[in-house]
N, C-alpha and C. Protein backbone atom coordinates (compact mmCIF):
# COMPACT_ATOMS: atom_id res chain seq x y z
N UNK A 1 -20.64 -40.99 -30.85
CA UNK A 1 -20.02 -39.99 -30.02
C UNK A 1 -19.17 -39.09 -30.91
N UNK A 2 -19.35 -37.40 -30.50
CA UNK A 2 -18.65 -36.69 -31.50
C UNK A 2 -17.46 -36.30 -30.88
N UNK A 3 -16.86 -36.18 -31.50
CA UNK A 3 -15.48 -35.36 -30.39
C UNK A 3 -14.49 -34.33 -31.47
N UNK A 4 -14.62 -32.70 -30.62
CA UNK A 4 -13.84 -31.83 -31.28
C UNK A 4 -13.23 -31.55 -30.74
N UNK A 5 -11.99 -30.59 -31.45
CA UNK A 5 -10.91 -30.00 -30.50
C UNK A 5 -11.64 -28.47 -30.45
N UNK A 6 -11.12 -27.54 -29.62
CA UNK A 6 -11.64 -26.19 -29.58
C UNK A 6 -10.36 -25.83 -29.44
N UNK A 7 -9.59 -25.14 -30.51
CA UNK A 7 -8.40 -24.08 -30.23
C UNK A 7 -8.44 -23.44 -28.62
N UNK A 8 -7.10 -23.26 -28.28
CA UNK A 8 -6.57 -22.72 -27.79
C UNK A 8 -6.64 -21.58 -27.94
N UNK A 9 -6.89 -20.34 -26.94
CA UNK A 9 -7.24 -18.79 -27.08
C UNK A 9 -6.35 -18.42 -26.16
N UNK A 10 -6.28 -18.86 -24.69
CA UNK A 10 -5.68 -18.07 -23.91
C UNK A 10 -4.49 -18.07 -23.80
N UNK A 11 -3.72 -17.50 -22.72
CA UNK A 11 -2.75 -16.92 -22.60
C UNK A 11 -1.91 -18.27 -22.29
N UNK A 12 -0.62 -18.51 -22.67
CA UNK A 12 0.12 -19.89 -22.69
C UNK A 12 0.77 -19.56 -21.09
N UNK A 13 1.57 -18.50 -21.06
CA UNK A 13 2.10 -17.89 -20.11
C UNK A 13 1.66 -17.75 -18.44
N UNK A 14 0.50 -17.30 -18.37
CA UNK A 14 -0.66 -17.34 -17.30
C UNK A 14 -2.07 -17.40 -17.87
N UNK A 15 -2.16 -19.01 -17.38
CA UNK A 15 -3.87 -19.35 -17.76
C UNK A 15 -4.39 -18.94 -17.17
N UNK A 16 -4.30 -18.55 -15.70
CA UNK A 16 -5.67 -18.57 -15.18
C UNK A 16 -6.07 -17.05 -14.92
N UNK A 17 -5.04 -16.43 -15.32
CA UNK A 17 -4.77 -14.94 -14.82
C UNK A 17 -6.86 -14.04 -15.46
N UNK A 18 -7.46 -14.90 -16.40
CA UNK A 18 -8.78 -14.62 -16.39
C UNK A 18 -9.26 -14.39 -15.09
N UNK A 19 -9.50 -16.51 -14.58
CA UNK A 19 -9.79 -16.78 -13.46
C UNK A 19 -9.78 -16.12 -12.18
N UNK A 20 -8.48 -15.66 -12.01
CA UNK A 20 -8.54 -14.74 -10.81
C UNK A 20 -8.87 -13.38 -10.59
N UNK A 21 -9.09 -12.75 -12.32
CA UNK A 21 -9.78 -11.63 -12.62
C UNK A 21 -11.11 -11.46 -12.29
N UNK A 22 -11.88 -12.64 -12.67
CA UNK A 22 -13.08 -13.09 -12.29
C UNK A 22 -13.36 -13.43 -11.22
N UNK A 23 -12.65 -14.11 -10.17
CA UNK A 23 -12.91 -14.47 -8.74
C UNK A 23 -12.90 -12.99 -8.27
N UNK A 24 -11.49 -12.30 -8.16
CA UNK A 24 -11.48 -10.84 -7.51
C UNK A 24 -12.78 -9.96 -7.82
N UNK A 25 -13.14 -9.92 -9.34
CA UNK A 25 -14.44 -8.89 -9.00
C UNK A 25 -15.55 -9.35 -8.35
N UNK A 26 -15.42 -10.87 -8.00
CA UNK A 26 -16.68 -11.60 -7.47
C UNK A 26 -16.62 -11.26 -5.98
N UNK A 27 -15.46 -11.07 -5.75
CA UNK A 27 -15.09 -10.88 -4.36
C UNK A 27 -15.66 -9.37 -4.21
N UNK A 28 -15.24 -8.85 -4.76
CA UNK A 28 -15.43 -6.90 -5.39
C UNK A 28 -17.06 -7.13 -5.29
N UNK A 29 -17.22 -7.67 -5.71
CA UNK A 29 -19.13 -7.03 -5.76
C UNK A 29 -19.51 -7.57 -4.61
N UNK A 30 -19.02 -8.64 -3.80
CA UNK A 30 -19.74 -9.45 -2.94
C UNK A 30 -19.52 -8.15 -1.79
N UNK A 31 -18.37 -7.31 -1.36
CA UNK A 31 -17.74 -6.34 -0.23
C UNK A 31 -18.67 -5.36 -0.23
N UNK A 32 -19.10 -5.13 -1.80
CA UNK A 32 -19.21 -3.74 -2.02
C UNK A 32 -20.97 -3.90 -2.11
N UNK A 33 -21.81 -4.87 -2.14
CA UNK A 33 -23.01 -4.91 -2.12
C UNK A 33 -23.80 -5.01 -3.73
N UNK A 34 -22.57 -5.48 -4.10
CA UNK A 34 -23.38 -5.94 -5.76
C UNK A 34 -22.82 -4.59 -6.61
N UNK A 35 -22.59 -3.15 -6.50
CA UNK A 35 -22.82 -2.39 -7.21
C UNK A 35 -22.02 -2.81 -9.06
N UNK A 36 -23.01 -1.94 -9.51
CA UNK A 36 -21.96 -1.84 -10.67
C UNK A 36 -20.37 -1.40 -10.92
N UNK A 37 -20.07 -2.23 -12.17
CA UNK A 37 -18.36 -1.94 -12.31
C UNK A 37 -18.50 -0.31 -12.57
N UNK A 38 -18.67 0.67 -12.86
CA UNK A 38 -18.44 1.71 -12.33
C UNK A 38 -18.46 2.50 -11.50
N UNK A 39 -19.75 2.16 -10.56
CA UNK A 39 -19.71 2.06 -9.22
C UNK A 39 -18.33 1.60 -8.63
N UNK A 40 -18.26 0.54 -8.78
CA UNK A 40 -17.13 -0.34 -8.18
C UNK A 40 -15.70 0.51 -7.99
N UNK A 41 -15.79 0.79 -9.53
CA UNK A 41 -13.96 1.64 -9.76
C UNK A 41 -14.07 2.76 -8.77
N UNK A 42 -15.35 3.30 -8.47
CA UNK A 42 -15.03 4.59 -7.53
C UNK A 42 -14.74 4.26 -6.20
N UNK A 43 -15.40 2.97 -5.42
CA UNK A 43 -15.11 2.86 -4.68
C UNK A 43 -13.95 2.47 -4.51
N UNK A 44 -13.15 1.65 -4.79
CA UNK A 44 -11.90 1.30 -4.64
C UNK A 44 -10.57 2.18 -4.03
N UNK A 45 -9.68 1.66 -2.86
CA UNK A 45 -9.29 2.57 -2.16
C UNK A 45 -7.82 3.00 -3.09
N UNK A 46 -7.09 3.95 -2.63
CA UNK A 46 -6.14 4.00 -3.02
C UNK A 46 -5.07 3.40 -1.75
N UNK A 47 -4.01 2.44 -1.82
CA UNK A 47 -3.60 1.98 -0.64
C UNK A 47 -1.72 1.90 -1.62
N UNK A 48 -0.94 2.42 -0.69
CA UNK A 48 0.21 3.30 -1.41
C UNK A 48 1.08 1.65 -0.74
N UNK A 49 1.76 1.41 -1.71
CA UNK A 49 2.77 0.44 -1.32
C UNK A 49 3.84 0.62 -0.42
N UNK A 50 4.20 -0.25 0.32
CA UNK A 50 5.43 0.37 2.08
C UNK A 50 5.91 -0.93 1.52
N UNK A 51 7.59 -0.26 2.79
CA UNK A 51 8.42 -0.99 2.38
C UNK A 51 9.33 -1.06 4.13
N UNK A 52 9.05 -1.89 4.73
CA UNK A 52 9.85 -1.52 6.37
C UNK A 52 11.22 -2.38 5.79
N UNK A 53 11.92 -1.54 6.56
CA UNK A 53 13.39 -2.55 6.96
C UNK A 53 13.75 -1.93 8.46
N UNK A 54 14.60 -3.35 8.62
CA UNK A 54 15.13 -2.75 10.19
C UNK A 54 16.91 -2.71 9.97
N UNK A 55 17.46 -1.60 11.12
CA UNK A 55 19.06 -1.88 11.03
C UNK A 55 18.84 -1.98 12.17
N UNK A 56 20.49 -1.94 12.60
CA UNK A 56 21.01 -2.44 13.85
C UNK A 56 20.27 -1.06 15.16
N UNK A 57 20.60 0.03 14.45
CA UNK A 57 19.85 1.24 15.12
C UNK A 57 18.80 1.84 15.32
N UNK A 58 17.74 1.37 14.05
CA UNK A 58 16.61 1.85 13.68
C UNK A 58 15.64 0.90 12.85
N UNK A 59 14.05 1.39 12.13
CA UNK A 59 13.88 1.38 11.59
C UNK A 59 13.09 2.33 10.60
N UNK A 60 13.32 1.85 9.24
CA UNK A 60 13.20 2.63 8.24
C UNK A 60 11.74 1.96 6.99
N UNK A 61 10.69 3.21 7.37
CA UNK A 61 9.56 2.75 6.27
C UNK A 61 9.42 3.67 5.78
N UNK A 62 9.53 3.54 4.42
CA UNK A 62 9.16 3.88 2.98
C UNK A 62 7.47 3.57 2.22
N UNK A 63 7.24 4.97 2.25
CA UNK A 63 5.54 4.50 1.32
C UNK A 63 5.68 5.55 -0.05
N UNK A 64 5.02 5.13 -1.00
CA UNK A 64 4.90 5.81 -2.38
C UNK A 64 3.82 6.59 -2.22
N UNK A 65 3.99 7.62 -2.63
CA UNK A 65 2.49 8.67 -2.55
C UNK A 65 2.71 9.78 -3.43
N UNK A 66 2.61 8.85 -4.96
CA UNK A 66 2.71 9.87 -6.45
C UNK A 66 1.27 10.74 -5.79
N UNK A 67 2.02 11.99 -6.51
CA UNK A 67 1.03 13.21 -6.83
C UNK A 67 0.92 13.50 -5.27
N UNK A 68 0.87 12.98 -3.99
CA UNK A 68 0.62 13.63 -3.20
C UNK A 68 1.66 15.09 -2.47
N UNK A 69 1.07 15.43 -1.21
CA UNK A 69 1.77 16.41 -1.00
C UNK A 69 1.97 16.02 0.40
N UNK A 70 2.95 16.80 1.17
CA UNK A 70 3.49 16.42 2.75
C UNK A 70 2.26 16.45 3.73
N UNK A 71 1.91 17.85 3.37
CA UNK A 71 0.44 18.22 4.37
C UNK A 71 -0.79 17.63 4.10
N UNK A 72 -0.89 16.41 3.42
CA UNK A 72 -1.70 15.36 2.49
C UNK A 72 -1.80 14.03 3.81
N UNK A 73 -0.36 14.20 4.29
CA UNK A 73 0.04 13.01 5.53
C UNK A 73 -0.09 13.12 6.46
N UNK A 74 -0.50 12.42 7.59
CA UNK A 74 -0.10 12.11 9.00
C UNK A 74 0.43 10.84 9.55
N UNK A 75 1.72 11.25 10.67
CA UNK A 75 2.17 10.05 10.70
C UNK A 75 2.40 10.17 11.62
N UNK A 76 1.93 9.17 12.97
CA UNK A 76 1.47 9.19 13.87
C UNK A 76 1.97 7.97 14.95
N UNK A 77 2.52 7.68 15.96
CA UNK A 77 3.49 6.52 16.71
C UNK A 77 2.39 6.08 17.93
N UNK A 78 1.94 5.02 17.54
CA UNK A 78 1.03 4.99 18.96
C UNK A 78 0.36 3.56 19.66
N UNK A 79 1.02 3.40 20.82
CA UNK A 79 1.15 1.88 21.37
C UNK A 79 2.01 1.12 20.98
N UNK A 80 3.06 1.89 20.32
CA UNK A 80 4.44 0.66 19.42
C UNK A 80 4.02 0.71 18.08
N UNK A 81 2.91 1.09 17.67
CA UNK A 81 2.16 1.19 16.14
C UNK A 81 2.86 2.25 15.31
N UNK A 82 3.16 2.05 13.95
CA UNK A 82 3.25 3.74 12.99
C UNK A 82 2.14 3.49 12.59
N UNK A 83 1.08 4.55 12.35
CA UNK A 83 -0.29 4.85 11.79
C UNK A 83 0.53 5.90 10.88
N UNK A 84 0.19 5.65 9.49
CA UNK A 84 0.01 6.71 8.47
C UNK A 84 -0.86 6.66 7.52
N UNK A 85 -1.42 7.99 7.97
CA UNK A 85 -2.98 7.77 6.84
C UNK A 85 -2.80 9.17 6.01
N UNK A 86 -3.45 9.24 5.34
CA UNK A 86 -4.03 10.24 4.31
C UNK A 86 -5.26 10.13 3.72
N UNK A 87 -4.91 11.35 1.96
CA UNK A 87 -5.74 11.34 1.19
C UNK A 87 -5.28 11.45 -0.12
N UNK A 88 -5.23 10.88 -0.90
CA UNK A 88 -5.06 11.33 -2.26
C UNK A 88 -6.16 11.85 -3.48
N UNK A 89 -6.32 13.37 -3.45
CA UNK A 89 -7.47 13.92 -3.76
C UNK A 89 -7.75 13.33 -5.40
N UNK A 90 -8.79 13.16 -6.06
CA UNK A 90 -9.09 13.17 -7.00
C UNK A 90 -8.74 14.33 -7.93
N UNK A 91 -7.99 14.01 -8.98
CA UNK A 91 -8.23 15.62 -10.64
C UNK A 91 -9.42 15.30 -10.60
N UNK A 92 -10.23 16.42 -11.12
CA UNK A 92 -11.02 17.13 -11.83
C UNK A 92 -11.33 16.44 -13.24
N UNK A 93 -11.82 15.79 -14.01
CA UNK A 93 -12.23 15.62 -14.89
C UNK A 93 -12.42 16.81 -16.15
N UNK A 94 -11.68 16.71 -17.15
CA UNK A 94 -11.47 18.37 -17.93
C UNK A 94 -12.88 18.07 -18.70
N UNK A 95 -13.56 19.00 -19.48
CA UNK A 95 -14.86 19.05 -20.15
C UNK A 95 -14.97 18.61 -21.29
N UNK A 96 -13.54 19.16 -21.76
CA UNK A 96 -13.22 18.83 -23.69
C UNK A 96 -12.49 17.60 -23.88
N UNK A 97 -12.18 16.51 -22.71
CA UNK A 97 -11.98 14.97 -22.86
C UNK A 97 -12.59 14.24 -22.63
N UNK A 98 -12.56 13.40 -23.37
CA UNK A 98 -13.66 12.13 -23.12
C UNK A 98 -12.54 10.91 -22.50
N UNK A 99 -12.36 10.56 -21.47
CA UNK A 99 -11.92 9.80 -21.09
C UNK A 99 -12.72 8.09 -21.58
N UNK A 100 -11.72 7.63 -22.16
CA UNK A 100 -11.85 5.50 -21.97
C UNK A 100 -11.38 5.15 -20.96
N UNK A 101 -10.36 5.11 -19.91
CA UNK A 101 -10.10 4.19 -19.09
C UNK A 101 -9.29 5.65 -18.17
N UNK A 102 -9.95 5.26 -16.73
CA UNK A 102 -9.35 5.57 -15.90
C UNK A 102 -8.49 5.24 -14.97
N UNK A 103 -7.36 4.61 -14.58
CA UNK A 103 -6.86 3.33 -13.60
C UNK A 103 -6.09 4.43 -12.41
N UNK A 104 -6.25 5.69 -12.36
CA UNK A 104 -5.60 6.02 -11.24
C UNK A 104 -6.18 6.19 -9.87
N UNK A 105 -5.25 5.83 -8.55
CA UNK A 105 -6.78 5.89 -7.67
C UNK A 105 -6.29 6.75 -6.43
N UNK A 106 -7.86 6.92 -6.27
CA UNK A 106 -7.90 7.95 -5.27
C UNK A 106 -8.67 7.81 -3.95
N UNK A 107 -8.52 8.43 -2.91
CA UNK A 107 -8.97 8.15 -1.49
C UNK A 107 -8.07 7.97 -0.29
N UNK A 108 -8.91 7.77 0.91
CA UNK A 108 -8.20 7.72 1.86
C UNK A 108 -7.63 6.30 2.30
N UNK A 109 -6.51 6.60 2.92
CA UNK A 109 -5.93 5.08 3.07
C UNK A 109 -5.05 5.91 4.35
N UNK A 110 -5.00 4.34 5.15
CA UNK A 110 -4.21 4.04 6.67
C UNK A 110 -3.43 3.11 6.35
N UNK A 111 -2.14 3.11 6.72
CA UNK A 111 -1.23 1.77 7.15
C UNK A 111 -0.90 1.74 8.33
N UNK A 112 -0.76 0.45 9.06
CA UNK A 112 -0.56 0.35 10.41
C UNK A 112 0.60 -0.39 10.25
N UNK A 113 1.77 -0.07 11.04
CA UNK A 113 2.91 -1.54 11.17
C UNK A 113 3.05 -1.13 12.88
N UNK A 114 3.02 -2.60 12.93
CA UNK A 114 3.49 -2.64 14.04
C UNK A 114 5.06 -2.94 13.89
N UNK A 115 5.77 -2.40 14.92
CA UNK A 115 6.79 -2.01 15.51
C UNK A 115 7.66 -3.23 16.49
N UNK A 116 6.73 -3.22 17.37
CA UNK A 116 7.05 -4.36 18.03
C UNK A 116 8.08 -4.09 18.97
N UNK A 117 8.60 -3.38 19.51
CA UNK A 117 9.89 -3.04 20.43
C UNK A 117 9.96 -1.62 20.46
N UNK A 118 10.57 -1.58 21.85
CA UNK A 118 10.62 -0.08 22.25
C UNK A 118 11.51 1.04 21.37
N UNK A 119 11.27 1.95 20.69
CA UNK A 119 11.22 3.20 20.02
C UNK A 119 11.93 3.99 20.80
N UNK A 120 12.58 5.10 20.18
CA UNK A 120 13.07 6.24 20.48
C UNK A 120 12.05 7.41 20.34
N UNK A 121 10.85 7.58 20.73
CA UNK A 121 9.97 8.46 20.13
C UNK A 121 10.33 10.16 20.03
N UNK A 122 11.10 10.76 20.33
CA UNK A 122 12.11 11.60 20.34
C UNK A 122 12.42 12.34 19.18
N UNK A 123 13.11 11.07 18.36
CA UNK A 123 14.13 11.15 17.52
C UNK A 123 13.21 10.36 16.22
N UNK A 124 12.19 10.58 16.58
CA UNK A 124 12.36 10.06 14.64
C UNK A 124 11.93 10.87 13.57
N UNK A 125 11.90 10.61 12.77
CA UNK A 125 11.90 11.89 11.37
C UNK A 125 11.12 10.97 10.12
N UNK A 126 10.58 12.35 9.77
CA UNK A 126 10.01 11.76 8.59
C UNK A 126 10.30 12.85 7.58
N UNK A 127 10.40 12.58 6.60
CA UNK A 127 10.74 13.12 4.84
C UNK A 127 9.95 12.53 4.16
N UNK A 128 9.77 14.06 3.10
CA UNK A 128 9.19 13.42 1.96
C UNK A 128 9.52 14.37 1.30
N UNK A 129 10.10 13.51 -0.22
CA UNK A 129 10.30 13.67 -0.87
C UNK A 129 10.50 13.13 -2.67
N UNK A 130 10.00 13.47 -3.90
CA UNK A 130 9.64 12.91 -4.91
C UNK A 130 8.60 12.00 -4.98
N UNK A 131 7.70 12.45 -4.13
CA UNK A 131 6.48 11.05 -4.10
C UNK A 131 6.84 10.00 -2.82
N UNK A 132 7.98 10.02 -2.20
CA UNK A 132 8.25 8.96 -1.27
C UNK A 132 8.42 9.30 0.10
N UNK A 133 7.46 8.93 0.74
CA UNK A 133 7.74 9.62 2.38
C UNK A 133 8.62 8.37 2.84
N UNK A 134 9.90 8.78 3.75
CA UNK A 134 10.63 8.03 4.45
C UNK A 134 10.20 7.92 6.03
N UNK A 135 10.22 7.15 6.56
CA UNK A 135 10.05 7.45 8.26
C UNK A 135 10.83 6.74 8.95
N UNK A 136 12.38 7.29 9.66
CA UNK A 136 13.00 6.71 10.38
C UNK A 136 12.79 6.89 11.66
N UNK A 137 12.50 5.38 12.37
CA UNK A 137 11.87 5.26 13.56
C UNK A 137 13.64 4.74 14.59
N UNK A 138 13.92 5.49 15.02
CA UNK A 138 15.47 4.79 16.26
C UNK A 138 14.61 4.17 17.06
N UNK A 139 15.43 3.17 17.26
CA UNK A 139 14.96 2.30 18.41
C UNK A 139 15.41 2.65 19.93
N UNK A 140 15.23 2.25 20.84
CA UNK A 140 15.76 2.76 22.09
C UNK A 140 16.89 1.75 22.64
N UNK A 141 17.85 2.38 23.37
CA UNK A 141 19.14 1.65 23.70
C UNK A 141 18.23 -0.06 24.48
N UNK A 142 16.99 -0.26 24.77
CA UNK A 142 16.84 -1.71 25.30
C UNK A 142 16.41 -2.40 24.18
N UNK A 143 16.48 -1.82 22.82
CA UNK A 143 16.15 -2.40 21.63
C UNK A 143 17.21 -2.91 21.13
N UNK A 144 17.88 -2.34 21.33
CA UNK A 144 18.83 -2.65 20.53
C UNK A 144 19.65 -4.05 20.82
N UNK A 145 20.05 -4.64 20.27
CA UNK A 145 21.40 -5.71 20.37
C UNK A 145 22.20 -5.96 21.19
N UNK A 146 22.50 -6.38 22.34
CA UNK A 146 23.42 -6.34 23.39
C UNK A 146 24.71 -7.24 22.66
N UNK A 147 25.98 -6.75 22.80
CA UNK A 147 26.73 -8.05 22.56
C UNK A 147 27.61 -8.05 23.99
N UNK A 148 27.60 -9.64 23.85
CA UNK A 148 28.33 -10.14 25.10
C UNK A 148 29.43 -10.69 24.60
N UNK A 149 30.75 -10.80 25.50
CA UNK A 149 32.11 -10.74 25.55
C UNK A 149 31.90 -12.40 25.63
N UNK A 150 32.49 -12.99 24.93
CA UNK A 150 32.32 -14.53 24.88
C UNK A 150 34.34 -14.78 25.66
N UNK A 151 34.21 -15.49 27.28
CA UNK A 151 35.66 -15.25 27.49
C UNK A 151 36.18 -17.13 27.76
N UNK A 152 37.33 -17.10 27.64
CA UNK A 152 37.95 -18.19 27.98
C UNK A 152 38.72 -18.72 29.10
């Protein structure tokens, strides 16, 4: 019986971080119907990271949308739902670069949050600004918090 060692290559830090590289595109080709990895990269959506919080009065969601523009958005209140969708258009590819790696992405994307409690639909506002649309949603006075007089 022979027995060797085989060095160590990967990463000490995160082993498996291959592994799940490899499962995800397996997953990736299985959605997408097999296509090729360049195929693949085009399809891929662009889906902008959110951020909800609630206060005592309102709530407040935050989405990232580098490079986009206001009239790019719609944001939309419906059944207790925020729907905000867009597009984030593709650049142009210049003639006199040869691009190696592309990782920025582009397309249409929806987020849905539900809400869950009655709204002020009235009063809410949305901003955008530096890449970050804000959307403060008020809640309606039966949303809100009742406090009761605790007596002796």
């Amino acid at each position: 019986m022979v027995r060797s060692l085989v060095p160590w290559t990967g990463d000490a830090i995160r082993p498996f971080e291959s592994l799940r590289r490899e499962v995800d595109s397996l997953f990736d080709r299985f959605w997408t119907g097999g296509t090729n990895d360049r195929m693949l990269n085009s399809l891929e959506l662009f889906n902008p990271v959110a951020s909800i919080a609630e206060t005592e009065n309102a709530y407040e969601v935050t989405l990232e949308l580098p490079g986009m523009k206001p009239e790019d958005v719609t944001v939309e209140l419906k059944d207790g739902q925020l729907w905000i969708s867009g597009e984030k258009k593709e650049e142009l590819e210049q003639k006199d670069k040869r691009y190696h790696s592309i990782e920025r992405r582009y397309g249409q994307f929806q987020r849905v949050m539900d809400l869950g409690r009655a709204v002020n639909e009235s009063e809410i506002d949305a901003t955008f600004k530096d890449g970050v649309l804000k959307v403060t949603v008020p809640k309606s006075e039966a949303a809100k918090p009742k406090r009761i007089e605790v007596k002796s």
